[in-house]
Protein backbone atom coordinates (compact mmCIF):
# COMPACT_ATOMS: atom_id res chain seq x y z
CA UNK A 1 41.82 122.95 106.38
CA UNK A 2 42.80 122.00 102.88
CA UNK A 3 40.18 124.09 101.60
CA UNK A 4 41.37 127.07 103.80
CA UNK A 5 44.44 126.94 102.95
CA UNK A 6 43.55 126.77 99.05
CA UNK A 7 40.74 129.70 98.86
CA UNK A 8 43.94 131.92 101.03
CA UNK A 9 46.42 130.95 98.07
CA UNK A 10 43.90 132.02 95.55
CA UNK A 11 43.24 135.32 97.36
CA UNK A 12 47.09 135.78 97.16
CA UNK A 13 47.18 135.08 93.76
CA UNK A 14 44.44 137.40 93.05
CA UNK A 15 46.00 140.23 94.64
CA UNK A 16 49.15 140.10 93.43
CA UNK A 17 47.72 140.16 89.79
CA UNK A 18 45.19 143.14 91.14
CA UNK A 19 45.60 146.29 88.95
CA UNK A 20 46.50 148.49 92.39
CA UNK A 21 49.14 145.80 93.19
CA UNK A 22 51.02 145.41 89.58
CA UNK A 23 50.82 149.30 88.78
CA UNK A 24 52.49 149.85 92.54
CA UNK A 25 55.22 147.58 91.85
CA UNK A 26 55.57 148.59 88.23
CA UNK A 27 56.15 152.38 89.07
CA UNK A 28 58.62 151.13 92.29
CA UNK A 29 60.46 149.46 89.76
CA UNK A 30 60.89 152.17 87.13
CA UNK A 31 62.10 154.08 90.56
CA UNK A 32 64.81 151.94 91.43
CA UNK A 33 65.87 152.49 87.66
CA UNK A 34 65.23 156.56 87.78
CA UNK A 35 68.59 159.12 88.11
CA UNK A 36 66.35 161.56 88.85
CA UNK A 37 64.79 159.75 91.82
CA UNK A 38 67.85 158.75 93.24
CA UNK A 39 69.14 162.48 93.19
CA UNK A 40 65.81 163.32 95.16
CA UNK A 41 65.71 160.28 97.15
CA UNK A 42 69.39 160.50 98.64
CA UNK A 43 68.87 164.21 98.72
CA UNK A 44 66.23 163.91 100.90
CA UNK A 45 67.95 160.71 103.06
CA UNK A 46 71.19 163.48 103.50
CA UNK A 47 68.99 165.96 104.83
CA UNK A 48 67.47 163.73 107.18
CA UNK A 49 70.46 162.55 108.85
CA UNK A 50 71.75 165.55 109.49
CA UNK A 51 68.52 167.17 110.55
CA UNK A 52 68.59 164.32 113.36
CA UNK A 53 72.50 164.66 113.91
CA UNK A 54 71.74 168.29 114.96
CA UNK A 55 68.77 167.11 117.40
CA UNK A 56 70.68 164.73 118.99
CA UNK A 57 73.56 167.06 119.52
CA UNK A 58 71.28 169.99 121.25
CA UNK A 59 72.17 172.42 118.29
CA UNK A 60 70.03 175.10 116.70
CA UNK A 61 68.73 172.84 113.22
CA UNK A 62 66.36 175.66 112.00
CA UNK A 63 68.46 175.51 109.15
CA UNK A 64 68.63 172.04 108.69
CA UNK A 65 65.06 171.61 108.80
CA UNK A 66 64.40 173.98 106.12
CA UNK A 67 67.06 172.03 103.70
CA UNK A 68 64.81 169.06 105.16
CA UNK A 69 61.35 170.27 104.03
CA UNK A 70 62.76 171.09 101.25
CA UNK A 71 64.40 168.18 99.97
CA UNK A 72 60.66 165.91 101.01
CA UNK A 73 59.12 168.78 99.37
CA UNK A 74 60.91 167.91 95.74
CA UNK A 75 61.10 163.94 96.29
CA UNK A 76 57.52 163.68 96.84
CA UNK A 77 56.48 166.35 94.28
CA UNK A 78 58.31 163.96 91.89
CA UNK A 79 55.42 162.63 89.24
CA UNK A 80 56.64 159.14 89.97
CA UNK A 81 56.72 159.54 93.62
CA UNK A 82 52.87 160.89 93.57
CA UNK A 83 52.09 158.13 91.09
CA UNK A 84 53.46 155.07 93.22
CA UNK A 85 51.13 156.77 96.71
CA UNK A 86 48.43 156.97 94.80
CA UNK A 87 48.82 153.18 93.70
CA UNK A 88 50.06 152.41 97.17
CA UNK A 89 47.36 153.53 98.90
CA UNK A 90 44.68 151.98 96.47
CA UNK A 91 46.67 148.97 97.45
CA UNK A 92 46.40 149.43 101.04
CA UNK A 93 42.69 150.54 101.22
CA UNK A 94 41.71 147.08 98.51
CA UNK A 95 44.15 145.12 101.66
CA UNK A 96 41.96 146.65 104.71
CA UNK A 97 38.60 145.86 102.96
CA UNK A 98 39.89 142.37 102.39
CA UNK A 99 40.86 142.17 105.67
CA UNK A 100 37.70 144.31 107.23
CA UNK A 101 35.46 141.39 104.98
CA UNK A 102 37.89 138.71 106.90
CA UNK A 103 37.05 139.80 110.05
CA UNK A 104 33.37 140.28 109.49
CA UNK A 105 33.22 136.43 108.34
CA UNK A 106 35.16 135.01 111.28
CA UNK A 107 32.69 137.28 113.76
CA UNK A 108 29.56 135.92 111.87
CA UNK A 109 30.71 132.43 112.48
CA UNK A 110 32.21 132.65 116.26
């Protein structure tokens, strides 16, 4: 169990100091640090709510919907915003083969 627990520390380890990992993190924290993003972000957050105030309310939100796609349109057009997917989702796919290998081991020895 020892060993288990060991070789699951060292994947942990491994992955957190994975390229996909660090550059995901690195780019979320220049983010956090980013005017820019934080105009688009709580742009985008605004329009949100009151897209969903207007659903809930039964009223026409046409309008609100456009200042909605708009607002996703310009966060996620944001070079840092397309940067930290891309790194997120090398993240996740290097996660699901880790796990997808995890699973194939455990079935091999059931």
């Amino acid at each position: 169990m020892n060993d288990l627990l060991n070789k699951i520390y060292e994947l942990r380890d491994l992955i957190l100091k994975s390229t996909e990992y660090c550059k995901t993190k690195e780019i979320e924290n220049s983010m956090m640090n980013d005017i820019k993003f934080a105009r688009l972000s709580n742009a985008f957050i605004n329009a949100q709510n009151d897209y969903n105030e207007c659903v809930k309310l039964g009223l026409d939100s046409t309008e609100k919907q456009q200042v909605l796609l708009k607002a996703k349109e310009e966060l996620y057009s944001y070079e840092k915003v397309r940067d930290y997917f891309d790194y997120y989702h090398l993240t996740n796919e290097m996660l699901k083969n880790i796990s997808k290998t995890i699973e194939d081991v455990l079935k091999c020895e059931l």
